[in-house]
Each structure stands twice: as C-alpha cells, then as structure tokens.
N, C-alpha and C. Protein backbone atom coordinates (compact mmCIF):
# COMPACT_ATOMS: atom_id res chain seq x y z
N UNK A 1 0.85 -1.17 0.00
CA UNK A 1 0.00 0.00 0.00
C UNK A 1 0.90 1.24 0.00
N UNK A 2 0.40 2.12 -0.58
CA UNK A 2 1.37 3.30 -1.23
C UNK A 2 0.60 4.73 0.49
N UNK A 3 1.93 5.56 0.14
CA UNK A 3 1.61 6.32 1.90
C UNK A 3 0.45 6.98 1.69
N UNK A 4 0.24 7.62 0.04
CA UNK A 4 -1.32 8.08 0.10
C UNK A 4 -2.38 7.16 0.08
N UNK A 5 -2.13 5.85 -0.67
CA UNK A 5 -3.09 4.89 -0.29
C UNK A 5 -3.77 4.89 1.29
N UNK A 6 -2.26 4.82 1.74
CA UNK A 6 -3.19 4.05 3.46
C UNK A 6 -3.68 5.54 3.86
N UNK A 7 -3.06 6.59 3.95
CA UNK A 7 -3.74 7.97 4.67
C UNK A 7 -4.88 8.22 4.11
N UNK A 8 -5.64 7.49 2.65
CA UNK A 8 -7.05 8.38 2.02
C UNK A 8 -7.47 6.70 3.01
N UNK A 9 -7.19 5.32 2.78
CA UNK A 9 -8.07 4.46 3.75
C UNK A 9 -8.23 4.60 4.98
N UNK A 10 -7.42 5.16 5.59
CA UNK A 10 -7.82 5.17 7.07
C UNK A 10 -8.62 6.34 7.43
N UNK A 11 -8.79 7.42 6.42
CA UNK A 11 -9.59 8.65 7.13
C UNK A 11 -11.13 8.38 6.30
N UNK A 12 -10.86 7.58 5.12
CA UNK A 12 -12.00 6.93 4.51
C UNK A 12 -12.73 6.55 5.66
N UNK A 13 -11.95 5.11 6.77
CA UNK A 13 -12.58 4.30 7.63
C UNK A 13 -12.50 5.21 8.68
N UNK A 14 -12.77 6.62 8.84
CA UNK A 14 -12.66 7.26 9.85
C UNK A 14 -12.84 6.25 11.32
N UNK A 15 -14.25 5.68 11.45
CA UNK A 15 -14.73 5.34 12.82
C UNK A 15 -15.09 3.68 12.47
N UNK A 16 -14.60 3.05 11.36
CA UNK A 16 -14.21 1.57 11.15
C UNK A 16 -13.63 0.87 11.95
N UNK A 17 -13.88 -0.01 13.12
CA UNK A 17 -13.11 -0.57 13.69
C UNK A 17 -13.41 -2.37 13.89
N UNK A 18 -14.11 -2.49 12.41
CA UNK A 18 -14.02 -3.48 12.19
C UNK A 18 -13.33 -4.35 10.96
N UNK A 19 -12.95 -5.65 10.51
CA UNK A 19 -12.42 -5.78 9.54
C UNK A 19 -9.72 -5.71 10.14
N UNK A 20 -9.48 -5.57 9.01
CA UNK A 20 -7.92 -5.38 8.88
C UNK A 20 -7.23 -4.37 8.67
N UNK A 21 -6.54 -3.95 8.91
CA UNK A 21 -5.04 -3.12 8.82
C UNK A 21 -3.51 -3.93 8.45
N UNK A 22 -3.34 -3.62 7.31
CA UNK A 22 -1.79 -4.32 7.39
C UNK A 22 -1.03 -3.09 7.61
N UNK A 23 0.44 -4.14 7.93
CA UNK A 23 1.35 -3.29 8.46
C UNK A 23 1.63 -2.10 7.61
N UNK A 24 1.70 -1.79 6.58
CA UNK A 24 1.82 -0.40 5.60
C UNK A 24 1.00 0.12 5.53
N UNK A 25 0.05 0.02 5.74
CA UNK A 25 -1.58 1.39 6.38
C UNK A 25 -1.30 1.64 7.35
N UNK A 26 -0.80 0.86 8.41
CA UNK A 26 -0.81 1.23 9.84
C UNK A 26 0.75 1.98 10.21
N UNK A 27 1.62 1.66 9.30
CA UNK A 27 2.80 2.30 9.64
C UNK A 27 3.02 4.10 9.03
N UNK A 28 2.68 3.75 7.34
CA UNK A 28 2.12 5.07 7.17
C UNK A 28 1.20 5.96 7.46
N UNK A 29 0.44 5.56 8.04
CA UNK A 29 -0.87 6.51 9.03
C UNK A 29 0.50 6.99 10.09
N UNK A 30 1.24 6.22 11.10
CA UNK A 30 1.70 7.07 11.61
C UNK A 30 2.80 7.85 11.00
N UNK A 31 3.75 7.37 10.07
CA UNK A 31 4.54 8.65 9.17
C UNK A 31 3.56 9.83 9.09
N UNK A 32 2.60 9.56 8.73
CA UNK A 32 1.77 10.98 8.51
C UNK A 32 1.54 11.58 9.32
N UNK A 33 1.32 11.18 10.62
CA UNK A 33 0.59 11.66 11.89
C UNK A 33 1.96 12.07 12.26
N UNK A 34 3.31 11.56 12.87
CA UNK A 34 4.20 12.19 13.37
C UNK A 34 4.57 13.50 12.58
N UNK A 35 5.13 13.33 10.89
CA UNK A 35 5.07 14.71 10.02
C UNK A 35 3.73 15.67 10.39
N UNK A 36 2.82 15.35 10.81
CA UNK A 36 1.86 16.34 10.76
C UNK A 36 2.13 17.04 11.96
N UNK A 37 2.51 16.19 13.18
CA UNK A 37 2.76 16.51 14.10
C UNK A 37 3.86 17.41 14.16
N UNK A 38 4.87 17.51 13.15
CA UNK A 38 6.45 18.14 13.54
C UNK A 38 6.01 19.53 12.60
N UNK A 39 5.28 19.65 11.96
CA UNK A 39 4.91 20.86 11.32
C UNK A 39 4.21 21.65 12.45
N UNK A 40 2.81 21.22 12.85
CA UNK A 40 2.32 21.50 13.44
C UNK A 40 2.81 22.52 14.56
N UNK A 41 4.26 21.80 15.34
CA UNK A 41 5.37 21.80 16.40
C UNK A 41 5.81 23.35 15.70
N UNK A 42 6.08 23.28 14.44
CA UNK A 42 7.20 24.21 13.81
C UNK A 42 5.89 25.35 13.75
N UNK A 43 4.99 24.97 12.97
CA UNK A 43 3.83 26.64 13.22
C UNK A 43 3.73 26.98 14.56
N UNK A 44 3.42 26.49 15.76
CA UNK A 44 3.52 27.20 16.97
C UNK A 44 4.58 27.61 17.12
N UNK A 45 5.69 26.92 17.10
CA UNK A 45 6.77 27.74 17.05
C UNK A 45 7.45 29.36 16.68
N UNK A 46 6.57 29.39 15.01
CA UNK A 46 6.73 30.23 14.45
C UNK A 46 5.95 31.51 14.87
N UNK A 47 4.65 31.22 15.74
CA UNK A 47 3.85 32.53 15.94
C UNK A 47 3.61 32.31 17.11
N UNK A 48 4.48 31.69 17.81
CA UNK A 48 4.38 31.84 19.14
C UNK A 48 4.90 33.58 19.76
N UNK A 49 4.98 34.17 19.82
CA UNK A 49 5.06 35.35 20.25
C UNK A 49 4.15 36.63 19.84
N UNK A 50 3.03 36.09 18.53
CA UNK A 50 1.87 37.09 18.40
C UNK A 50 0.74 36.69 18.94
N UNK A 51 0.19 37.41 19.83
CA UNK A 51 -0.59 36.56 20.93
C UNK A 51 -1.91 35.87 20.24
N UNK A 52 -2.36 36.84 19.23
CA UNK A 52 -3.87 36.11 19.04
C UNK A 52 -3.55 35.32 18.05
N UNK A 53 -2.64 35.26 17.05
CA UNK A 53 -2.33 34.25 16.20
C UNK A 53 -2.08 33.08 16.71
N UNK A 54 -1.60 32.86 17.80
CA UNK A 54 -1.21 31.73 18.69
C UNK A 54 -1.91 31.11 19.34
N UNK A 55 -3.15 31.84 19.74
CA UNK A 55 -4.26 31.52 20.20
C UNK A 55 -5.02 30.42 19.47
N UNK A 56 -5.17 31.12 18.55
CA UNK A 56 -6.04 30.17 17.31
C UNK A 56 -5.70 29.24 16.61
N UNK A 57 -3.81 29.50 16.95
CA UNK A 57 -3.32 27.98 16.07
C UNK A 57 -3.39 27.20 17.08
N UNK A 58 -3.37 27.08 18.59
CA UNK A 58 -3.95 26.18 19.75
C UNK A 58 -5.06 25.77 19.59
N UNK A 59 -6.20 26.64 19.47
CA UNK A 59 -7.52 26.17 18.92
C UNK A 59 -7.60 25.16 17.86
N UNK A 60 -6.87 25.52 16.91
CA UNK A 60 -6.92 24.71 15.83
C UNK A 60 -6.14 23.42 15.56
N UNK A 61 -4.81 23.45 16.42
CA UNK A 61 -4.23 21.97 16.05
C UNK A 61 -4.95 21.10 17.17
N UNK A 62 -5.62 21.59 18.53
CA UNK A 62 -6.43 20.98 19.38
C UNK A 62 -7.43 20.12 18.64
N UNK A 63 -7.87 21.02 17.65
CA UNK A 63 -9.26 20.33 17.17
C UNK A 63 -8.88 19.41 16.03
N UNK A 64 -7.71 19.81 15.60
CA UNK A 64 -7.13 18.50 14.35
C UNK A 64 -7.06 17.45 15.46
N UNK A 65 -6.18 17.07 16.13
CA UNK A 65 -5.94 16.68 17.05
C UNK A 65 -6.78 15.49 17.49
N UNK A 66 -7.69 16.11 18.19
CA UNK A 66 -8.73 15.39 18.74
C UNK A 66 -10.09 14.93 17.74
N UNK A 67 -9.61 15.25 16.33
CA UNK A 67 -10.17 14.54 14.99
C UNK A 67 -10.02 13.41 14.49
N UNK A 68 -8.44 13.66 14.65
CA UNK A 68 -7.44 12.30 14.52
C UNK A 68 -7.54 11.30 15.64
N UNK A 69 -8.08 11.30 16.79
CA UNK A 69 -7.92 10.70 17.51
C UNK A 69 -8.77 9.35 17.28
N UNK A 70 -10.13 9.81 17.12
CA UNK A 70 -11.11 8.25 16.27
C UNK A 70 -9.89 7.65 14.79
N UNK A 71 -9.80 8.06 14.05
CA UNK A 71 -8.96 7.18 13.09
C UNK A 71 -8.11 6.61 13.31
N UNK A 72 -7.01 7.04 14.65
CA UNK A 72 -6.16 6.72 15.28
C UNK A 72 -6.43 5.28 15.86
N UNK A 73 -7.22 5.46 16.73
CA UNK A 73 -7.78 4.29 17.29
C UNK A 73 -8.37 3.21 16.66
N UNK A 74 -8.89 3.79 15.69
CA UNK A 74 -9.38 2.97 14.44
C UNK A 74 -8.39 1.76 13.80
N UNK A 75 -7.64 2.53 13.19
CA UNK A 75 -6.50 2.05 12.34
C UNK A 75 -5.32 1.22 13.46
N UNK A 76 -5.08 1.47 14.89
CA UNK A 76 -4.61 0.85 16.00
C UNK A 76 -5.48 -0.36 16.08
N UNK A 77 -7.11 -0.85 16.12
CA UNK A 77 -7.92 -1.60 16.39
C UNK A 77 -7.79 -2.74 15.42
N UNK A 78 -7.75 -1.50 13.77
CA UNK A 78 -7.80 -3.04 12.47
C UNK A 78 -6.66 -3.46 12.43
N UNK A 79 -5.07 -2.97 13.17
CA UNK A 79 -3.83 -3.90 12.92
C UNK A 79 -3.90 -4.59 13.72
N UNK A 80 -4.54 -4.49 15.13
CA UNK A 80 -4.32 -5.75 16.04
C UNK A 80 -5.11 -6.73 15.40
N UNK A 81 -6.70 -6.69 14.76
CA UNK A 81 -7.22 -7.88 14.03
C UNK A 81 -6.27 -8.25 13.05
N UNK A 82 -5.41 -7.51 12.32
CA UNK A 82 -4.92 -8.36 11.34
C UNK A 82 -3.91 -9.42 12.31
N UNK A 83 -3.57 -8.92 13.09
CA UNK A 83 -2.65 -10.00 14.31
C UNK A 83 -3.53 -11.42 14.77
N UNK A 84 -4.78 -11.14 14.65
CA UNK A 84 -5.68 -11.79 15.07
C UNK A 84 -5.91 -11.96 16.59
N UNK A 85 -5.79 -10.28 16.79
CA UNK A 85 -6.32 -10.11 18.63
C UNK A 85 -7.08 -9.56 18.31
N UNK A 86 -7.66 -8.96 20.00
CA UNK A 86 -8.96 -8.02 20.13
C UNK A 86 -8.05 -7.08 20.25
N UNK A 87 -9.33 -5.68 19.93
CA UNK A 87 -8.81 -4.01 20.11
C UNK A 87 -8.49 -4.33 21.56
N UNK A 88 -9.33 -4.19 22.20
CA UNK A 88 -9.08 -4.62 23.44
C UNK A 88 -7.34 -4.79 24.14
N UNK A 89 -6.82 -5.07 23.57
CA UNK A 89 -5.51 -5.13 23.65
C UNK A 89 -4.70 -4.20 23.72
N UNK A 90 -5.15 -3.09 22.99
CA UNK A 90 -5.06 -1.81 22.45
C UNK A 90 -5.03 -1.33 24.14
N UNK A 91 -5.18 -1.38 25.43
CA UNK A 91 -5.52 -1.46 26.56
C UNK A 91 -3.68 -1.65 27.40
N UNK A 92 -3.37 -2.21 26.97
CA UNK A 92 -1.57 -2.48 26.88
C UNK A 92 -1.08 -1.15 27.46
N UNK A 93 -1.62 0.00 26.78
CA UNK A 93 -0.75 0.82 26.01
C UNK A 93 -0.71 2.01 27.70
N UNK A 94 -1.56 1.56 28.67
CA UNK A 94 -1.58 2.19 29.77
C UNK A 94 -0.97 1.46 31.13
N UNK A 95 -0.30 0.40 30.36
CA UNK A 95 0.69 -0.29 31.45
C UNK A 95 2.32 0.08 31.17
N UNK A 96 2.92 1.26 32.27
CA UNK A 96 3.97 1.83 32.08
C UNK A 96 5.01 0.73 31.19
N UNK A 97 6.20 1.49 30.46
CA UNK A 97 6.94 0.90 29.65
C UNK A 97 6.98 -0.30 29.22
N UNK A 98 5.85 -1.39 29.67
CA UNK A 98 6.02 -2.76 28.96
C UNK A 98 5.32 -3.11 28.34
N UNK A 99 3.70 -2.10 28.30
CA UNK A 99 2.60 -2.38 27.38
C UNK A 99 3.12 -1.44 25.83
N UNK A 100 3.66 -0.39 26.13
CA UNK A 100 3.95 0.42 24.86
C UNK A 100 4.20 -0.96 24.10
N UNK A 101 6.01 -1.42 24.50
CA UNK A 101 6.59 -2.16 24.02
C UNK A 101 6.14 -3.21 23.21
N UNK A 102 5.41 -4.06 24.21
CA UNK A 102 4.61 -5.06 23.69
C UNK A 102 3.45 -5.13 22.40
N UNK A 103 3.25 -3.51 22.36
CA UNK A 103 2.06 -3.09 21.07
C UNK A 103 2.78 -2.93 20.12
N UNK A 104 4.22 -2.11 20.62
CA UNK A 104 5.09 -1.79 19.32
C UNK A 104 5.96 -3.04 18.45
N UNK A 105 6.49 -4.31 19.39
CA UNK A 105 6.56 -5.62 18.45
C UNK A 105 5.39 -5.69 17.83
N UNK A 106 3.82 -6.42 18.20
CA UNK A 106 3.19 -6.62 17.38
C UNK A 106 2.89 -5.75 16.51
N UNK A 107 2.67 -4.54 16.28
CA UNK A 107 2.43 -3.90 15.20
C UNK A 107 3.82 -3.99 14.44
N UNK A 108 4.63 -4.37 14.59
CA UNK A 108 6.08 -4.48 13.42
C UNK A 108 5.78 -6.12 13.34
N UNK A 109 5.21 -7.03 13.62
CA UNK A 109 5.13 -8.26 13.12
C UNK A 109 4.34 -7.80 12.06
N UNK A 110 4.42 -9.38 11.11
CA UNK A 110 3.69 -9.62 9.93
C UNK A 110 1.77 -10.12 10.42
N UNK A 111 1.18 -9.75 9.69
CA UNK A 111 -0.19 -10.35 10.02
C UNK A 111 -0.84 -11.43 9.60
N UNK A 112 -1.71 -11.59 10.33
CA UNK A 112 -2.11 -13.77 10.05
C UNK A 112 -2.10 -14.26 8.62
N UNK A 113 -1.60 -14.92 8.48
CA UNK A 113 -1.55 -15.29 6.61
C UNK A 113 -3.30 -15.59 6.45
N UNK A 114 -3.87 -15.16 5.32
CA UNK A 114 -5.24 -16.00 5.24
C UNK A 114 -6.48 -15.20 6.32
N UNK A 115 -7.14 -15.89 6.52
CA UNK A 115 -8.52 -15.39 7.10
C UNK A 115 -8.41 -15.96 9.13
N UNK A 116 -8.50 -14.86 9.69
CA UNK A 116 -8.76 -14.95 10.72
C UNK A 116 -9.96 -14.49 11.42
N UNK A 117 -10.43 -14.54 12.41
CA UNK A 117 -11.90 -14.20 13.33
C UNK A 117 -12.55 -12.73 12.66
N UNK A 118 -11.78 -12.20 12.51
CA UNK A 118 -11.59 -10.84 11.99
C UNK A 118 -11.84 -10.45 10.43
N UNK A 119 -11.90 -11.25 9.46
CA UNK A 119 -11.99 -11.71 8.18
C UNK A 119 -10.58 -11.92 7.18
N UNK A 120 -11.07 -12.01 5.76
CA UNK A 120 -9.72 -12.02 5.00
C UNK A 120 -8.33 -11.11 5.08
N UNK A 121 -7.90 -11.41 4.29
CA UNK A 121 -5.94 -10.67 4.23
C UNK A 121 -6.68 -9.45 3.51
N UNK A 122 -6.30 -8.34 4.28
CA UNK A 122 -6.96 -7.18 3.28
C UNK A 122 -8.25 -7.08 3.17
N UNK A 123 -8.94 -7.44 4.10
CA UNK A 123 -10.10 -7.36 3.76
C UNK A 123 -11.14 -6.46 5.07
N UNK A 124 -11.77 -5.94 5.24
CA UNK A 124 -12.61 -5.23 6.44
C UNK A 124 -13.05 -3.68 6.19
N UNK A 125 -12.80 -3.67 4.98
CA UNK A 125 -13.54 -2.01 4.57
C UNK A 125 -15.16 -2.72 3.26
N UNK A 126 -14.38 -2.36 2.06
CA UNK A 126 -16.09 -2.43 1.10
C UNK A 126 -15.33 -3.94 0.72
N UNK A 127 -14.46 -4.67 1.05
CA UNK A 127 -13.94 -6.23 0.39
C UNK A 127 -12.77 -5.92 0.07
N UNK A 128 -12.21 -6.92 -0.52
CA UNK A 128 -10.86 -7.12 -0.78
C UNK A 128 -9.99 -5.58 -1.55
N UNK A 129 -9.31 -5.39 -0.76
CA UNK A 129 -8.58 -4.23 -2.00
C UNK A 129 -7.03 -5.06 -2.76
N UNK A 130 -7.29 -4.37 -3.80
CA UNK A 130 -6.03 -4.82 -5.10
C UNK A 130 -4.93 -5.08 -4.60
N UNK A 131 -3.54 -5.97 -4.92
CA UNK A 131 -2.67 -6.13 -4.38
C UNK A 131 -1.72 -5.08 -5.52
N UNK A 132 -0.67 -4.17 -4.91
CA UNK A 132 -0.28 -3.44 -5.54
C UNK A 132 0.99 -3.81 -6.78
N UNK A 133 0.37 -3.59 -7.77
CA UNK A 133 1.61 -4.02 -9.00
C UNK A 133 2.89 -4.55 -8.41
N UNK A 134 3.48 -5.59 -8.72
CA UNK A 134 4.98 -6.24 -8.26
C UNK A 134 4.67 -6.69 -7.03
N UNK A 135 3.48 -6.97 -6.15
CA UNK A 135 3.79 -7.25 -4.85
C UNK A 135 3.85 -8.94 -4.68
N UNK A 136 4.28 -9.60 -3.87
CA UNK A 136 4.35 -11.29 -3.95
C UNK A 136 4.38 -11.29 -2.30
C-alpha cells in the first residue's frame, strides 16, 4: 500500500473498527501523523510570540488533534485484528513501559496469513482491496 493509499483508507474508515489493517496502512498513518505533528510543532513555534495568532493555532491543532484521535484508534484496532487479537488489547498501552513495548513488536510483526476471526488478508472495509503491482 502506497503512503497516500493508506492515509485516504484510514480517514475513509474514519470510525471503522471493524475488519484489517496491514502493516503499511498502519505504519504510514503514523509517518503521517508524526510529520503532521512536527509541522504542526514548527507553526507554533513560528507565531508563538503574536498573541492572538497563537491563540487560534492552539484552537486549531487541538481540534485537528482530537479529529485524529477516532482514526487513530481505528486504524490501531484493524492492525491488532490483522494480528488476530482483540482491540481490546489496544488497553496495553496504559501499562507503564512494557505495554507500549509489547504493542510496538506486534504492530512491526507480519499479520495472520489467510482469514482470521476478523476476516480475509486485506479485507474489512467495502472487500478485498487490489494487491499493488509487483507485490508477492
């Protein structure tokens, strides 16, 4: 899956949290989200000292922010099914330094070959999507 591929599927599946995520939707969702994040970093930065301009870019990356946060969770929910766990698991992530950890191997593992509880390889939005030219 190509980085605009997975960023138009996962905001597609805004509040989808059923169905798969492979590892290249779920890894590029966060490339995107951290870059969005380091810009973001760099505009406050930049107008941090005009008061009402600063104001409103708080207002406003708040509300990106907390936009992203359903897709986030989303796209966190369909890679653990492609693992063939529950979101639920997703729950890890508030047990100091060993739950991070433990989310961050499985999301760098490969996902269940074939059909698990969760459905097919690639499959949990409108059905199967295309396998991308050259892929094996």
């Amino acid at each position: 899956m190509t980085f605009t591929a997975a960023i138009t599927s996962v905001l597609t599946n805004y509040a989808n949290f059923q169905g798969r995520a492979i590892r290249s939707e779920y890894w590029f969702w966060v490339l995107f989200y951290v870059l969005l994040s380091a810009a973001t970093n760099v505009l406050e930065l930049l107008v941090r000292h005009v008061f009402l301009i600063h104001g409103l870019f708080i207002i406003a990356f708040t509300l990106l922010y907390l936009f992203l946060l359903v897709p986030n969770l989303a796209v966190s929910v369909r890679r653990l099914h492609d693992l063939d766990k529950s979101g639920w698991w997703l729950l890890l992530v508030f047990i100091p330094l060993v739950g991070p950890i433990i989310l961050l191997v499985w999301f760098c593992s490969p996902g269940t070959p074939g059909s698990n509880q969760f459905g097919g390889p690639m499959m949990g939005r409108s059905g199967p999507m295309p396998m991308p030219v050259g892929y094996n």
